[in-house]
Protein backbone atom coordinates (compact mmCIF):
# COMPACT_ATOMS: atom_id res chain seq x y z
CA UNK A 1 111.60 122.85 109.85
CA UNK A 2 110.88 125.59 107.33
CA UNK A 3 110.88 126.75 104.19
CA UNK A 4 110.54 130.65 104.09
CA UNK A 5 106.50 130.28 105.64
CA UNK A 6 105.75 127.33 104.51
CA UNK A 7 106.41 123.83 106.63
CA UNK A 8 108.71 121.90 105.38
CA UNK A 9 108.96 118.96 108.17
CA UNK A 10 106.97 118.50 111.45
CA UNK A 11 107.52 115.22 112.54
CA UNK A 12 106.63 114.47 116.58
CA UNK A 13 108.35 111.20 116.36
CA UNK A 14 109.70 108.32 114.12
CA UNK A 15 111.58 105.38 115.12
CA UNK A 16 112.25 102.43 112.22
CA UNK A 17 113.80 99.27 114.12
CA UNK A 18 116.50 97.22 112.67
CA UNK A 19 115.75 94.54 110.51
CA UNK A 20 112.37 96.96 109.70
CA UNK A 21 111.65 98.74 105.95
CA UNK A 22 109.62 102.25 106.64
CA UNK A 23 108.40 103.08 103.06
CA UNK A 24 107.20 106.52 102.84
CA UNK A 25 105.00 107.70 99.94
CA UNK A 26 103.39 111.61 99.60
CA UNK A 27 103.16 114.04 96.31
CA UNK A 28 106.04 116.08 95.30
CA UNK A 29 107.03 118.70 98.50
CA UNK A 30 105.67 116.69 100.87
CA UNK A 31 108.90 116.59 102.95
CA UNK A 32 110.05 113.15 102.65
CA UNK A 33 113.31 114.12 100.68
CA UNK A 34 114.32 116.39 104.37
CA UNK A 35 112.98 114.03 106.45
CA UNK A 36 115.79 111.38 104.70
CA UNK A 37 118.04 114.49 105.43
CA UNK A 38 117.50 114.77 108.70
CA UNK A 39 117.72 111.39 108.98
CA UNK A 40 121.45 111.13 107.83
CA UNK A 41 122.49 114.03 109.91
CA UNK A 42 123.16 116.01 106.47
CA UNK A 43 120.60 118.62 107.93
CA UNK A 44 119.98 119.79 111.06
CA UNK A 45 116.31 120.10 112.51
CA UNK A 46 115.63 123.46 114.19
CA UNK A 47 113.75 121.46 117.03
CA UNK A 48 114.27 117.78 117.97
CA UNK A 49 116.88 114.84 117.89
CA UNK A 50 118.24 112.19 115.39
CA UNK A 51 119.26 108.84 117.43
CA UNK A 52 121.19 106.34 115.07
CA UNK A 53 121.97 102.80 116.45
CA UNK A 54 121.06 104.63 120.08
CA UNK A 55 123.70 107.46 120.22
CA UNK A 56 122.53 110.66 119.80
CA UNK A 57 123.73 112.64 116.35
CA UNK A 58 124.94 115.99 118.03
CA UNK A 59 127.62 118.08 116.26
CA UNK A 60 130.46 116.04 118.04
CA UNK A 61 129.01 112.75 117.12
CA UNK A 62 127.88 113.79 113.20
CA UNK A 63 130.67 112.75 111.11
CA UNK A 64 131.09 109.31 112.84
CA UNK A 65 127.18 108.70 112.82
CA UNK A 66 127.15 109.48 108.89
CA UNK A 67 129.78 106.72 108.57
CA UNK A 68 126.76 104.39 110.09
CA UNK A 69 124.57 105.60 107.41
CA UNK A 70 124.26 104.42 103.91
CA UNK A 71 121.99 106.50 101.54
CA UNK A 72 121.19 105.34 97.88
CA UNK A 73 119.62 107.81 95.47
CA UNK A 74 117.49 108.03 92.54
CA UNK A 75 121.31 108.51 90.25
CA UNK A 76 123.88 106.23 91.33
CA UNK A 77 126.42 108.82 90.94
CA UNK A 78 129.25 106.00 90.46
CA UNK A 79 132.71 107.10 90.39
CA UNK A 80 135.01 107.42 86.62
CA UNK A 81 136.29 103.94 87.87
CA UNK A 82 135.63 100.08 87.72
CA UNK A 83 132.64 98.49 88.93
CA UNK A 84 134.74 96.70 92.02
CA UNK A 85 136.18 100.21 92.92
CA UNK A 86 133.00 101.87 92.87
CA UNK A 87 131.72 99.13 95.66
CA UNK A 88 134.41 99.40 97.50
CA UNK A 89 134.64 102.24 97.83
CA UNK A 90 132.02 102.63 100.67
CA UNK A 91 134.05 100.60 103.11
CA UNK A 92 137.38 101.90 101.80
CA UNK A 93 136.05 105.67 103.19
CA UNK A 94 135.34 103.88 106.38
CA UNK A 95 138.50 102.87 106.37
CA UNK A 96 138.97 99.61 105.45
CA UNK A 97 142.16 97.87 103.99
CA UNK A 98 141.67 97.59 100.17
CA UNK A 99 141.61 93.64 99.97
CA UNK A 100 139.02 94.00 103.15
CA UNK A 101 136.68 96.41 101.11
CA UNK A 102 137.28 94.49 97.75
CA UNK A 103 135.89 91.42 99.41
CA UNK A 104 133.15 92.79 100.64
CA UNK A 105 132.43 94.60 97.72
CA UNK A 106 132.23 91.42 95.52
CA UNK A 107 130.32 89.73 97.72
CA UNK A 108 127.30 92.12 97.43
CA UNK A 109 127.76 92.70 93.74
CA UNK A 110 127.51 88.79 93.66
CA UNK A 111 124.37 89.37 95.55
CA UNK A 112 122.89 92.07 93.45
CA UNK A 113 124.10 89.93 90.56
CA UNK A 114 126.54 92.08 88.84
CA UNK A 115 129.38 90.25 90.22
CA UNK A 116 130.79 89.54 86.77
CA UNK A 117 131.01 93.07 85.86
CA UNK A 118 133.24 93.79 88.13
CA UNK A 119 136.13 95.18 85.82
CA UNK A 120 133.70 97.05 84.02
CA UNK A 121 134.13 100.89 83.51
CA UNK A 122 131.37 102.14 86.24
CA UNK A 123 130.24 104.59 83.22
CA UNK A 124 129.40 101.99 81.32
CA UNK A 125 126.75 100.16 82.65
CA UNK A 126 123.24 100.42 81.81
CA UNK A 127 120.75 102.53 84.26
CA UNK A 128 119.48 99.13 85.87
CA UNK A 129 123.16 97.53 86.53
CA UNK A 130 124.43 101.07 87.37
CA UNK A 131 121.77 101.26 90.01
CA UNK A 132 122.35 97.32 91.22
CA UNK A 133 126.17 98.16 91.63
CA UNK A 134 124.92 101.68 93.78
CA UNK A 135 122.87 99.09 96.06
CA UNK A 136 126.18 96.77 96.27
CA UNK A 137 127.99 100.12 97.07
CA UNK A 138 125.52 100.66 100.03
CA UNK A 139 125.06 97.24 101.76
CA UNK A 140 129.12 96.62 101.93
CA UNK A 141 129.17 99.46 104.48
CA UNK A 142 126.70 96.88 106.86
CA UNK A 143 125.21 100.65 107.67
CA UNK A 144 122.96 100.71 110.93
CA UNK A 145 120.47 102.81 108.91
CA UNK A 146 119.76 102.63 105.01
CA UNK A 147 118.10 105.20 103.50
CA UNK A 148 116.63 104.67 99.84
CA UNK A 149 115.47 107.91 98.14
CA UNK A 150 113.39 106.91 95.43
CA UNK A 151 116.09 104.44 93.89
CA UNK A 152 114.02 102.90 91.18
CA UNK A 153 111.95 106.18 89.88
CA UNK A 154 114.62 106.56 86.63
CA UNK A 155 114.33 103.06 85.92
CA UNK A 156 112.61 101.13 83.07
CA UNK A 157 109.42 99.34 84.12
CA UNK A 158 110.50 95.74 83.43
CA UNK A 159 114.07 96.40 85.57
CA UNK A 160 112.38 97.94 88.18
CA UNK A 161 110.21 94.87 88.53
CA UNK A 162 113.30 92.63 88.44
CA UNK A 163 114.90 94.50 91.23
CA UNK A 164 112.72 95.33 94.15
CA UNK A 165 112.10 91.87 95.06
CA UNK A 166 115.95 91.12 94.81
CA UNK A 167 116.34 94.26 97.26
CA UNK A 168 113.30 92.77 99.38
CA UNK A 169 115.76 89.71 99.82
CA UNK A 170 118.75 91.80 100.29
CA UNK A 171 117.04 93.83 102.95
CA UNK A 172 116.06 90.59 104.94
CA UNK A 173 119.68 89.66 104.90
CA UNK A 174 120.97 92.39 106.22
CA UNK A 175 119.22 92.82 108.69
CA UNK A 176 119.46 96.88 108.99
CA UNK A 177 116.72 99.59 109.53
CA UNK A 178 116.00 101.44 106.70
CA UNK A 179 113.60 103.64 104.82
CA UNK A 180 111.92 104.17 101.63
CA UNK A 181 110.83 107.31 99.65
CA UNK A 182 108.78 106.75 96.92
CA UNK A 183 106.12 107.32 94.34
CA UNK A 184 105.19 104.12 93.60
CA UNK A 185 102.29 102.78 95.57
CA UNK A 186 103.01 99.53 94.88
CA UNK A 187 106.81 99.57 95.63
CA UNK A 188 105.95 100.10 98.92
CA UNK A 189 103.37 97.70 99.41
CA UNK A 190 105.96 95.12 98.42
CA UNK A 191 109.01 96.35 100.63
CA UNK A 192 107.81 98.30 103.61
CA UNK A 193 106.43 96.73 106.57
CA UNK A 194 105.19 99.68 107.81
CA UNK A 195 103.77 102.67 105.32
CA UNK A 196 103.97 106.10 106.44
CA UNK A 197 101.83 109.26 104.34
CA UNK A 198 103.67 112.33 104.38
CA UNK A 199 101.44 115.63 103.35
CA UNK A 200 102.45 119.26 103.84
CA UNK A 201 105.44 118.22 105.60
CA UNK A 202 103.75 115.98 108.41
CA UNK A 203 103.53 112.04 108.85
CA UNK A 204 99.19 112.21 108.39
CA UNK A 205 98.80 108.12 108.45
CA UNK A 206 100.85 106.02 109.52
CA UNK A 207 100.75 101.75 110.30
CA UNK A 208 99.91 98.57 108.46
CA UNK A 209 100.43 99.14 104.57
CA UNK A 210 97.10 97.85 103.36
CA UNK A 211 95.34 100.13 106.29
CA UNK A 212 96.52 103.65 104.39
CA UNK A 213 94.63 102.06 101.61
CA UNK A 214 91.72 100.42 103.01
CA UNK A 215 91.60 102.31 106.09
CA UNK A 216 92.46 106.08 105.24
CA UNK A 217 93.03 108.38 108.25
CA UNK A 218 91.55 111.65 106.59
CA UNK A 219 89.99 112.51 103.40
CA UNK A 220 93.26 114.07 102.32
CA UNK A 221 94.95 110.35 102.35
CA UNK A 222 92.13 108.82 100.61
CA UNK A 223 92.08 111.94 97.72
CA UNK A 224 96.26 111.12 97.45
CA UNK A 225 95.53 107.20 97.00
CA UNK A 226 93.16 108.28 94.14
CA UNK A 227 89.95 107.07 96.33
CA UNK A 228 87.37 108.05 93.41
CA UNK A 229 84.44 108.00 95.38
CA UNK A 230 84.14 110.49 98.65
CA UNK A 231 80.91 110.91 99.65
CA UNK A 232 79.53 112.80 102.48
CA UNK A 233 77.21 110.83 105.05
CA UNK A 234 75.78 111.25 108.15
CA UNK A 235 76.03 108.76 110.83
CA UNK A 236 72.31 106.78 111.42
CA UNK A 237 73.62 103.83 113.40
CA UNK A 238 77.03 101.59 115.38
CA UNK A 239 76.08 98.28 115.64
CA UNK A 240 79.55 95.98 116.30
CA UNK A 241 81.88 95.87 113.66
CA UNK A 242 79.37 98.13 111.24
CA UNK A 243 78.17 101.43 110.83
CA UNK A 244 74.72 102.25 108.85
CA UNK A 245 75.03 105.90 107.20
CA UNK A 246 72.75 107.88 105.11
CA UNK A 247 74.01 109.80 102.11
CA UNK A 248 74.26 113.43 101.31
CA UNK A 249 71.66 114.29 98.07
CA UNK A 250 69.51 110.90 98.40
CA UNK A 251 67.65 108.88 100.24
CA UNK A 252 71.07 105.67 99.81
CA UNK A 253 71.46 103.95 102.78
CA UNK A 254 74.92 102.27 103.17
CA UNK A 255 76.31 99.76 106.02
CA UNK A 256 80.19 100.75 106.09
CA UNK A 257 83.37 98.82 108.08
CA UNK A 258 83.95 100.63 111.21
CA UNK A 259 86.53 103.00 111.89
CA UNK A 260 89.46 102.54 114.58
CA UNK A 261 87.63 105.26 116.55
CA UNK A 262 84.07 104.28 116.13
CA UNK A 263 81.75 107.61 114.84
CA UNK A 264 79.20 108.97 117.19
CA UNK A 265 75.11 108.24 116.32
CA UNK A 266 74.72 111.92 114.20
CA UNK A 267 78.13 112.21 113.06
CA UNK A 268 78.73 113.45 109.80
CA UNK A 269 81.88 111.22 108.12
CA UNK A 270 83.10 111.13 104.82
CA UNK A 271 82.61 107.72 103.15
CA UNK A 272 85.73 106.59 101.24
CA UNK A 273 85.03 104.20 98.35
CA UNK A 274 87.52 102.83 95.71
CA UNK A 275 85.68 102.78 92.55
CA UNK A 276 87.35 99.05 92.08
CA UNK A 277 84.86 98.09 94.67
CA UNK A 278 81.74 98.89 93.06
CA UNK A 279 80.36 96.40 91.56
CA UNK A 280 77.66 97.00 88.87
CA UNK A 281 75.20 94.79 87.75
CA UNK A 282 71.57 95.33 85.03
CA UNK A 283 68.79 96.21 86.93
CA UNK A 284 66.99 92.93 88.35
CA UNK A 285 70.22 91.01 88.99
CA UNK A 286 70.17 90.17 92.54
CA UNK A 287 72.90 91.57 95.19
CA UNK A 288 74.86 88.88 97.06
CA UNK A 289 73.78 88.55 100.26
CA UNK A 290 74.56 91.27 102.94
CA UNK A 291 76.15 93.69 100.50
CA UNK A 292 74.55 97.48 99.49
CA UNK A 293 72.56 97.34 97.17
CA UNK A 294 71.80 100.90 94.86
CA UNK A 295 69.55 101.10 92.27
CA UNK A 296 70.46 103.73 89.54
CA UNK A 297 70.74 104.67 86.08
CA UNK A 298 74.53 105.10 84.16
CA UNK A 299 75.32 108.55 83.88
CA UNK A 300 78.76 108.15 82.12
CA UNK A 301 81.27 105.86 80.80
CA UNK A 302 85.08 105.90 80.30
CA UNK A 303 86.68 103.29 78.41
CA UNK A 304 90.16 102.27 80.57
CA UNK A 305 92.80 99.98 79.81
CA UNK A 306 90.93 97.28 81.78
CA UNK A 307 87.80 97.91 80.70
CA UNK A 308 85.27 101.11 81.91
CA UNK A 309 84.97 103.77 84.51
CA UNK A 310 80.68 104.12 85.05
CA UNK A 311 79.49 107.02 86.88
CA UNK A 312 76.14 105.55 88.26
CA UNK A 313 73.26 107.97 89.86
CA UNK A 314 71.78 106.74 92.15
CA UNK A 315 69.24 109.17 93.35
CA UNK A 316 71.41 112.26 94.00
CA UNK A 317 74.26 110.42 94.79
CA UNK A 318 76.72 109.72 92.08
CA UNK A 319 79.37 106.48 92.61
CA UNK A 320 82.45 105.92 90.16
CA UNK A 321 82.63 101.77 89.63
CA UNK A 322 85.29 100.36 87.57
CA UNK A 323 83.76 97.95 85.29
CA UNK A 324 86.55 95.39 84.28
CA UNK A 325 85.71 93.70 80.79
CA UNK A 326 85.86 91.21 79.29
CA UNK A 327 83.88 89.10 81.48
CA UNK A 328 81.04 91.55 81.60
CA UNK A 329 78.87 93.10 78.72
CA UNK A 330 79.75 96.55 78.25
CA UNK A 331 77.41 99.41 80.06
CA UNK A 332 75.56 102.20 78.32
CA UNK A 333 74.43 105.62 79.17
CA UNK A 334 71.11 105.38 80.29
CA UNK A 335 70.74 101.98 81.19
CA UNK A 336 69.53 101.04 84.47
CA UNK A 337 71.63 99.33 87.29
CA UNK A 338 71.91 98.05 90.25
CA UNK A 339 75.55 99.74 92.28
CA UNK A 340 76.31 96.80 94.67
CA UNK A 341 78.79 97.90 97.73
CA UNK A 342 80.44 94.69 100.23
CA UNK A 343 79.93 95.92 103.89
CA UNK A 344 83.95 96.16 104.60
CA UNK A 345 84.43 98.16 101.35
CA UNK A 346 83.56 101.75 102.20
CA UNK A 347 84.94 103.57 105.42
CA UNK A 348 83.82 106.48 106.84
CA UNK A 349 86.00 109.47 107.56
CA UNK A 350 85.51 111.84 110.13
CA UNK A 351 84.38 115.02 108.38
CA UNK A 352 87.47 116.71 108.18
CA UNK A 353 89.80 114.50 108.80
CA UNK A 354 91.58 112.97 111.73
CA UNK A 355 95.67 113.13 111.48
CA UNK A 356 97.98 110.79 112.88
């Protein structure tokens, strides 16, 4: 799909299972917003299908396949009526009797614990129990396919902590398929079993939550998850489950984690290294067995709200640690180091990139 020139949503294929969370995280126009589109059958792709519960969405089939979907946004967008109503009124457009959809409808504000509000004015709830009573809303339909777009983001940070475990729960429940657009890295660490990265309208990593992190598909993954230190290396060396690389600018050896697709003796790769794990110690201290070890001299340092940000040169080759204090005496420009690197911390990149 497009948008004037530009690519708005290339997607070969995506399938979420029931009972299975998809979170999907990407900057602002990355496409995940139409990809939850397409998903509901409120747009339609210029190429491709939608299957929901394995019937496929076609023109015929849309309005009876949207019934099977439940979407809950970032504004609840709650009806000028009580809270009960407002639940209700998801099954109550599916047809059910009122006393049915009331039922139903209590039970899952019980569930999202707002069941005592439930002859409250909708209007007058607070953002957190106007957004637990949208969730309610959205389970009582039992929907085949849930579709959460960005439902904490206007939240405070204390009630968004309170609810996406509670939703976690909910989710496990219920059993459904559904899937996650967010922001917040850590929201879907906690909820997604699987963690999709959507840049310039395509899927470009896509598995295991902790591998997008740990195990970045491209250099443009690793530069979205904030990956401070990308540093170009040349392949010297595959020996089992490690990879020995030479920097670009110095002389710095480093032994790396090996990639899914294992580099080529020559390669140039990308080495991408979270500056959480450099450690950096005075100059003398010894290493811990096995791990890098780079001598060099502190270039900079940032004071952070955990303690400081060092930018160490080591030779030519410059490495971002974060330092957390207390616990550790402060560094100082100038003063000589030691950068220490664990063999499973850094992870070379294909120059360039590969996609998923």
């Amino acid at each position: 799909m497009r948008h004037g020139a530009r690519v708005a949503l290339a997607v070969p294929g995506l399938a979420v299972a029931a009972g299975e969370v998809l979170a999907l995280v990407g900057p602002n126009g990355a496409g995940k917003s139409t990809l939850l589109a397409v998903s509901a059958l409120l747009r339609r792709p210029e190429r491709g299908e939608v299957w929901i519960g394995g019937e496929l969405g076609t023109r015929r089939a849309a309005l009876r396949l949207r019934r099977r979907v439940a979407v809950v946004f970032q504004d609840p967008l709650l009806f000028d009526r009580s809270v009960l109503a407002n639940a209700a009124a998801g099954p109550r457009f599916r047809g059910a009797d009122r006393r049915a959809a009331e039922a139903t409808a209590a039970t899952w504000l019980d569930r999202f614990g707002v069941g005592h509000l439930a002859a409250r004015p909708a209007r007058a709830l607070s953002g957190g129990e106007a957004q637990r009573v949208n969730l309610a809303r959205a389970f009582a339909v039992a929907p085949d396919l849930l579709l959460l777009d960005e439902p904490f983001a206007a939240l405070d940070p204390p009630t968004r902590a309170a609810l996406v475990p509670e939703l976690a729960t909910r989710l496990r429940e219920a059993g459904t398929a559904a899937v996650l657009v967010t922001h917040d890295l850590a929201e879907a660490l906690a909820l997604g079993h699987r963690l999709g990265v959507m840049l310039d309208g395509r899927v470009a990593q896509l598995g295991a939550p902790a591998d997008a992190v740990t195990r970045p598909a491209s250099v443009a993954v690793a530069a979205f998850f904030g990956v401070a230190n990308l540093l170009p290396a040349r392949v010297t060396g595959v020996f089992g489950d490690r990879v020995d690389v030479v920097l670009a600018g110095g002389e710095a050896r480093v032994v790396a984690a090996v990639p899914d697709i294992p580099p080529r003796v020559g390669e140039a790769v990308v080495l991408a290294l979270p500056a959480r794990h450099v450690e950096v110690w005075p100059a003398g201290d010894p290493a811990p067995v096995g791990w890098n070890a780079l001598a060099g001299v502190v270039a900079a340092v940032a004071v952070t709200p955990t303690g400081q940000e060092a930018t160490v040169d080591c030779g030519g080759v410059r490495l971002v640690a974060a330092v957390p204090l207390p616990g550790r005496s402060p560094l100082a420009v100038g003063q000589a180091v030691v950068a220490g690197i664990a063999p499973d911390a850094a992870y070379p990149i294909a120059d360039g990139g590969r996609s998923f």
